[in-house]
C-alpha atoms as a PDB file:
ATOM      1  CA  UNK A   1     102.450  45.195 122.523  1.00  0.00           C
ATOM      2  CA  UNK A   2     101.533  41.447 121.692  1.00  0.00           C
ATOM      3  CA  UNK A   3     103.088  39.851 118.919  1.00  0.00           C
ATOM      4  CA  UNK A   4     100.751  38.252 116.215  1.00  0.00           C
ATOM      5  CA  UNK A   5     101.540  34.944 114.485  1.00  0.00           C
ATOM      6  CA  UNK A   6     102.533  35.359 111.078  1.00  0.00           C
ATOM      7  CA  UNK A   7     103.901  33.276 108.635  1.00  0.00           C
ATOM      8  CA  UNK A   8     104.753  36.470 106.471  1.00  0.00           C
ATOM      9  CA  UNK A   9     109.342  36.884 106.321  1.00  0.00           C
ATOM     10  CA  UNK A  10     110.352  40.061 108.127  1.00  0.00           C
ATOM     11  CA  UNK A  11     111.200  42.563 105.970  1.00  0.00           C
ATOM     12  CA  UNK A  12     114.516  44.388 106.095  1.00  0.00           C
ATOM     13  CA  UNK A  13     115.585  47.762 105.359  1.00  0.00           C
ATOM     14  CA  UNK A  14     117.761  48.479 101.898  1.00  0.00           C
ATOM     15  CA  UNK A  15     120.064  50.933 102.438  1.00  0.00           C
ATOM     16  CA  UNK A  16     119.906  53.685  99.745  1.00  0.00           C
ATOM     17  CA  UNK A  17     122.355  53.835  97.391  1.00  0.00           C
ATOM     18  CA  UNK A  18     124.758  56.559  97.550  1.00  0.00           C
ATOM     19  CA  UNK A  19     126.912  56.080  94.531  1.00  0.00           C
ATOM     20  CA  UNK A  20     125.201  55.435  90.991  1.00  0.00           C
ATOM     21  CA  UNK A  21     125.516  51.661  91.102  1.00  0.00           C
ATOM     22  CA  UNK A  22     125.216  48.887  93.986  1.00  0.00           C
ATOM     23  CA  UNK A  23     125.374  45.227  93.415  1.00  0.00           C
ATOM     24  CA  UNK A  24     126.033  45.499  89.680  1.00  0.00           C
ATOM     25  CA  UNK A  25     123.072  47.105  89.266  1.00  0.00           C
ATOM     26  CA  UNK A  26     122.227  50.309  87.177  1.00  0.00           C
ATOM     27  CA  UNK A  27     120.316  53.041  90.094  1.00  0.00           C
ATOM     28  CA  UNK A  28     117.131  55.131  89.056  1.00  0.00           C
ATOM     29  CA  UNK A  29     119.298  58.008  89.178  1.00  0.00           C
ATOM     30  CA  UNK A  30     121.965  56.723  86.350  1.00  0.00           C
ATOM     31  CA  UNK A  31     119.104  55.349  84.555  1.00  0.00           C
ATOM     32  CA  UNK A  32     116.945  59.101  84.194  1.00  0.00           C
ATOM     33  CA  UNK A  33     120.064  60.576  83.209  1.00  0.00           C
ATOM     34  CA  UNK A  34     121.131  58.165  80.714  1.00  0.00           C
ATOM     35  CA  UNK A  35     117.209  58.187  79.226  1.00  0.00           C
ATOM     36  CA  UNK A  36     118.041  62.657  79.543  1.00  0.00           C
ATOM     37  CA  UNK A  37     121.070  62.082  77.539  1.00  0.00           C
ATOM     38  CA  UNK A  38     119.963  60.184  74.706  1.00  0.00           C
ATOM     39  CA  UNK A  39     117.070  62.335  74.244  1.00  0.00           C
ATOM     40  CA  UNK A  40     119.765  65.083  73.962  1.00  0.00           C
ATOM     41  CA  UNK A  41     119.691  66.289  70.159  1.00  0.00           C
ATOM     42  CA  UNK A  42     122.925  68.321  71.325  1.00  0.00           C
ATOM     43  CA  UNK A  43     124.985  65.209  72.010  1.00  0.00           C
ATOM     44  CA  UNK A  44     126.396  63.563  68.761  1.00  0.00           C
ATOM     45  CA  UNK A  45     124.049  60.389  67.822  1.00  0.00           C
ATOM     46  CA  UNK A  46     126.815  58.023  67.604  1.00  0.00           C
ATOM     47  CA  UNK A  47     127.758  58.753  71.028  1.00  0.00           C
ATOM     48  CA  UNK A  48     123.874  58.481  72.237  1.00  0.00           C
ATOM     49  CA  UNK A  49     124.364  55.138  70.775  1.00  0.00           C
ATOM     50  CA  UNK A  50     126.453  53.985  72.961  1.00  0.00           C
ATOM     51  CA  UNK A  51     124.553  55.177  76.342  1.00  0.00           C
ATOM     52  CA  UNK A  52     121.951  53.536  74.584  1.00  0.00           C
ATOM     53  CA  UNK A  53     123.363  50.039  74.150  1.00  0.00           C
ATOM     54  CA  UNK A  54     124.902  50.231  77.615  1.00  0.00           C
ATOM     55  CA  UNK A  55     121.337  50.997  78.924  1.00  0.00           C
ATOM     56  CA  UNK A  56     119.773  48.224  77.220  1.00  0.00           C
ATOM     57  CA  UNK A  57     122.504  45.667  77.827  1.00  0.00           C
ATOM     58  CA  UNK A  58     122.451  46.982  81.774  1.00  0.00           C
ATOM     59  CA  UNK A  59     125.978  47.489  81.972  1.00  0.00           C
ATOM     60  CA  UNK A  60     125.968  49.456  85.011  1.00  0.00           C
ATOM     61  CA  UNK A  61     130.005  50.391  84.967  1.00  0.00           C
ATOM     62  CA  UNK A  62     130.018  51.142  81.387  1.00  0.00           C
ATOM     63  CA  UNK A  63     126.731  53.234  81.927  1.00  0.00           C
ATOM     64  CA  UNK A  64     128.085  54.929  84.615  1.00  0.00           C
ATOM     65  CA  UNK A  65     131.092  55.934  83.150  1.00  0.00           C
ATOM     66  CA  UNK A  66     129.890  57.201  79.636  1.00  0.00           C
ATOM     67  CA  UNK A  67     127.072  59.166  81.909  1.00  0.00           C
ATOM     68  CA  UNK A  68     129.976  60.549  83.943  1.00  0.00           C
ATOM     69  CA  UNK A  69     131.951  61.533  80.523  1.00  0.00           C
ATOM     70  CA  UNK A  70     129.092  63.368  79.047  1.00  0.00           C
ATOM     71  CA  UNK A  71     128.212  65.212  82.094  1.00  0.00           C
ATOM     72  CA  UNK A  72     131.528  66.163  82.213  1.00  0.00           C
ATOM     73  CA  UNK A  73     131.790  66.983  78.875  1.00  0.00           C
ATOM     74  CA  UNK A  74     134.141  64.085  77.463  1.00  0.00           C
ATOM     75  CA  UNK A  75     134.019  62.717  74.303  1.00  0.00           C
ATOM     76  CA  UNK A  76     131.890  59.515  75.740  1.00  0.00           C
ATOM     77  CA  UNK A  77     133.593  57.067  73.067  1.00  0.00           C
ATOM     78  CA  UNK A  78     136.815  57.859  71.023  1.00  0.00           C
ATOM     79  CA  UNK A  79     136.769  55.156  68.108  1.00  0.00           C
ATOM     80  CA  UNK A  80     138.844  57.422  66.134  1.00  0.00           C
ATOM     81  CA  UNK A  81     141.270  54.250  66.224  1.00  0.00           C
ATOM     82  CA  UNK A  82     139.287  51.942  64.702  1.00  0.00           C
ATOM     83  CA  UNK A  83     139.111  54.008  60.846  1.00  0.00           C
ATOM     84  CA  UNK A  84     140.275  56.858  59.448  1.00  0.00           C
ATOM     85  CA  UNK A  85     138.334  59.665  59.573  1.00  0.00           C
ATOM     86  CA  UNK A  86     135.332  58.607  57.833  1.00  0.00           C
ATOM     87  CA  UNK A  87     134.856  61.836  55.682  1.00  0.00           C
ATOM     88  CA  UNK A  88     138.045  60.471  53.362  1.00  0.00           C
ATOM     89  CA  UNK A  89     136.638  57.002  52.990  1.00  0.00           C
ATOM     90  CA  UNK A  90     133.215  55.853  51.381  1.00  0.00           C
ATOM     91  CA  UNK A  91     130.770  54.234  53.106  1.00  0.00           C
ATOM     92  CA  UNK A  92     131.262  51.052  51.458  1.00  0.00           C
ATOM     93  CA  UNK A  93     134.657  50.859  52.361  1.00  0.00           C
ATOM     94  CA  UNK A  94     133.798  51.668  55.633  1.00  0.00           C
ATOM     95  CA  UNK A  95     131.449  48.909  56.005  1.00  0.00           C
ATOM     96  CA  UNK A  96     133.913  46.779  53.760  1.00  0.00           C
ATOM     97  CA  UNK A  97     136.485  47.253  56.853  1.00  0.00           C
ATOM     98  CA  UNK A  98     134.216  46.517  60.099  1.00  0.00           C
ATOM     99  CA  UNK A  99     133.106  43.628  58.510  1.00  0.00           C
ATOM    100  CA  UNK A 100     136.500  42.137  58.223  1.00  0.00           C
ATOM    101  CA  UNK A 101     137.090  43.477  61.537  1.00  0.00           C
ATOM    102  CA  UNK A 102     134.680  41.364  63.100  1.00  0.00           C
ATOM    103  CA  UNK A 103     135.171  38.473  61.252  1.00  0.00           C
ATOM    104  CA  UNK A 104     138.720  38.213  61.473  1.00  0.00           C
ATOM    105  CA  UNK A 105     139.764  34.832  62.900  1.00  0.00           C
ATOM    106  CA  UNK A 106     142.794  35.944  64.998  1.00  0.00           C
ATOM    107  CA  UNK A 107     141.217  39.664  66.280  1.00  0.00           C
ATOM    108  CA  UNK A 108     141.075  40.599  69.416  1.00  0.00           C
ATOM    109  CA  UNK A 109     137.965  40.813  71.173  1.00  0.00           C
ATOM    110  CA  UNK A 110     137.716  44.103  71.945  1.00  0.00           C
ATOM    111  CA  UNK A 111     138.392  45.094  68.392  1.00  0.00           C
ATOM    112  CA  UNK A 112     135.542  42.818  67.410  1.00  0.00           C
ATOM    113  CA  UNK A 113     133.523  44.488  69.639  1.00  0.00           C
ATOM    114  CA  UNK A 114     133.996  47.960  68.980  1.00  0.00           C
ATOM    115  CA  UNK A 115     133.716  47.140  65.797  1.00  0.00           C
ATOM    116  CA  UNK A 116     130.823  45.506  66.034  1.00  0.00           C
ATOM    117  CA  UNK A 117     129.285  48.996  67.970  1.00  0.00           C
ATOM    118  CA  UNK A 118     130.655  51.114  65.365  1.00  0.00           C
ATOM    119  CA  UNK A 119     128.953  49.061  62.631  1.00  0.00           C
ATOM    120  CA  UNK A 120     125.689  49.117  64.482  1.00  0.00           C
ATOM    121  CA  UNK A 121     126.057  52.984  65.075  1.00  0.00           C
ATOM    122  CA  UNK A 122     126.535  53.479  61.680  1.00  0.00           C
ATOM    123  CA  UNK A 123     123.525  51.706  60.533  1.00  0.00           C
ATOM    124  CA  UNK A 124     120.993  53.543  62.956  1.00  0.00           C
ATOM    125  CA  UNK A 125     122.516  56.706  62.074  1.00  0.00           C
ATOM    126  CA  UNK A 126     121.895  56.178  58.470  1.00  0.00           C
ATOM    127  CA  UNK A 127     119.284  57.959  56.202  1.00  0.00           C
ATOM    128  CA  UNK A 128     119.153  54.441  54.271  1.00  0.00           C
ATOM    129  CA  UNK A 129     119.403  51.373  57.159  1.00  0.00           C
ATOM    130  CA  UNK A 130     118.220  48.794  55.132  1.00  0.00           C
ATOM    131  CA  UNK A 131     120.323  49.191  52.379  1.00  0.00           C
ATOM    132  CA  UNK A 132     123.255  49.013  54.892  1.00  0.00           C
ATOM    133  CA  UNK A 133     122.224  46.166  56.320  1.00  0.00           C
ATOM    134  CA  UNK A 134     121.866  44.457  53.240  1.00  0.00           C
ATOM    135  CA  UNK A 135     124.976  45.428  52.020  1.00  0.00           C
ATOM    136  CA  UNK A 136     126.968  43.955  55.201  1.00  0.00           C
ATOM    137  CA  UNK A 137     124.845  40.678  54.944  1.00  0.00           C
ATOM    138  CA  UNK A 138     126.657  40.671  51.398  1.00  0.00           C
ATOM    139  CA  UNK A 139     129.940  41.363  52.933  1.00  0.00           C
ATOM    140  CA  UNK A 140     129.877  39.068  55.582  1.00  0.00           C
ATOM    141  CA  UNK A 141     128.587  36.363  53.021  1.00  0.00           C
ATOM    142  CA  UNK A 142     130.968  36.703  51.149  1.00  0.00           C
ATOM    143  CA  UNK A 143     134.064  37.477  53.712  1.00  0.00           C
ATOM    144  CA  UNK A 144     132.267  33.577  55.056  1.00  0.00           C
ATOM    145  CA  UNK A 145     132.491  31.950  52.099  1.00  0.00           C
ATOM    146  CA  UNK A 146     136.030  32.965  51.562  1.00  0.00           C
ATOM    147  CA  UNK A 147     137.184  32.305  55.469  1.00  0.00           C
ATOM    148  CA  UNK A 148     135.324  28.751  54.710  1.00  0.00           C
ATOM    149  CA  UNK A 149     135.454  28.031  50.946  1.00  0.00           C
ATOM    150  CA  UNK A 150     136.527  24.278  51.387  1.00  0.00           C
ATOM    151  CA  UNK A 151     134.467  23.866  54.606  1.00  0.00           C
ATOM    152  CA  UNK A 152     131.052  25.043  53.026  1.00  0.00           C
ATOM    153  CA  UNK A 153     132.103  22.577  50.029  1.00  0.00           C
ATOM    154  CA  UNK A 154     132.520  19.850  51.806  1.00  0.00           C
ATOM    155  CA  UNK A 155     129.298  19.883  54.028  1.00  0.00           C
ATOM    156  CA  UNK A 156     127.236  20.322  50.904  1.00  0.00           C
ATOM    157  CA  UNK A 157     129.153  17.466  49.193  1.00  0.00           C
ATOM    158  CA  UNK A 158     128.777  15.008  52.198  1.00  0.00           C
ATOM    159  CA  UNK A 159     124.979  16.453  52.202  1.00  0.00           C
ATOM    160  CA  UNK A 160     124.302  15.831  48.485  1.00  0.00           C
ATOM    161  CA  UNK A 161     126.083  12.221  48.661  1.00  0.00           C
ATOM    162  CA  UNK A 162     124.186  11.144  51.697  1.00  0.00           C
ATOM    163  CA  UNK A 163     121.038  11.993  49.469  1.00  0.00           C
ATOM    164  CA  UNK A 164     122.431  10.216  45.983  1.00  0.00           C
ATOM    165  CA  UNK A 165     123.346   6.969  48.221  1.00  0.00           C
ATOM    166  CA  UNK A 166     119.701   6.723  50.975  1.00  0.00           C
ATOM    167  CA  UNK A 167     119.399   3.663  49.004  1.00  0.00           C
END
């Protein structure tokens, strides 16, 4: 055979990928299953949640692993840790205590975090997500304004006297 001129790159063969992920990437077959098991009204929606957010984030090891857990019949996520069982505690407080989880100067990350996932859960699970949401905005207002009372003072102090003295 004769070989034509081209200016086209050769093309190389991809091998197919034989465990869910490759190159930190999440594989078709992860990704149906994941889309199967939040479409699952038998799974708890909290726990779709967070195949959800892994899906949409693309964390392929984190997707992986809660697809694993729920095919295997795991709890996927076991924030039990975070509250007390949320049946003894109102909603409110509830709320009340992720905020100050995630705002909390000296948490750790991962606390922040998970809070931060539980909070979110909690808010797309609710009959009423607005209200929720408005409520933590007045939370985390507040729990601001108290972490920065002097701070906020001060910048509206040095913005109000570099208006009083333009002259």
């Amino acid at each position: 055979m004769t070989t034509h001129g081209s200016s086209a790159p050769e093309r190389h063969a991809t091998p197919h990928a034989t465990t869910f992920t490759t190159n930190n990437t999440i594989s078709d077959a992860v990704r149906r299953r994941a889309h199967a098991l939040i479409n699952d009204h038998t799974i708890d929606p909290s726990e779709r949640v967070w195949i959800r957010y892994a899906l949409e984030t693309n964390d392929a090891a984190g997707l992986t692993e809660l697809v694993r857990r729920a095919d295997a019949g795991e709890p996927i996520i076991d924030d039990s840790h975070l509250l007390e069982s949320t049946e003894e505690i109102s909603i409110e407080e509830k709320l009340e205590r992720l905020a100050a989880m995630i705002c909390e100067a000296d948490g750790q990350p991962e606390t922040r975090s998970a809070a931060l996932l539980v909070l979110m859960s909690t808010l797309e699970n609710s009959t009423e997500p607005k209200v929720l949401a408005n409520h933590v905005k007045h939370i985390a207002f507040t729990r601001c304004g108290e972490l920065n009372c002097f701070g906020m003072v001060d910048a509206q102090i040095a913005a109000i006297e570099s208006e009083l003295l333009v002259n």
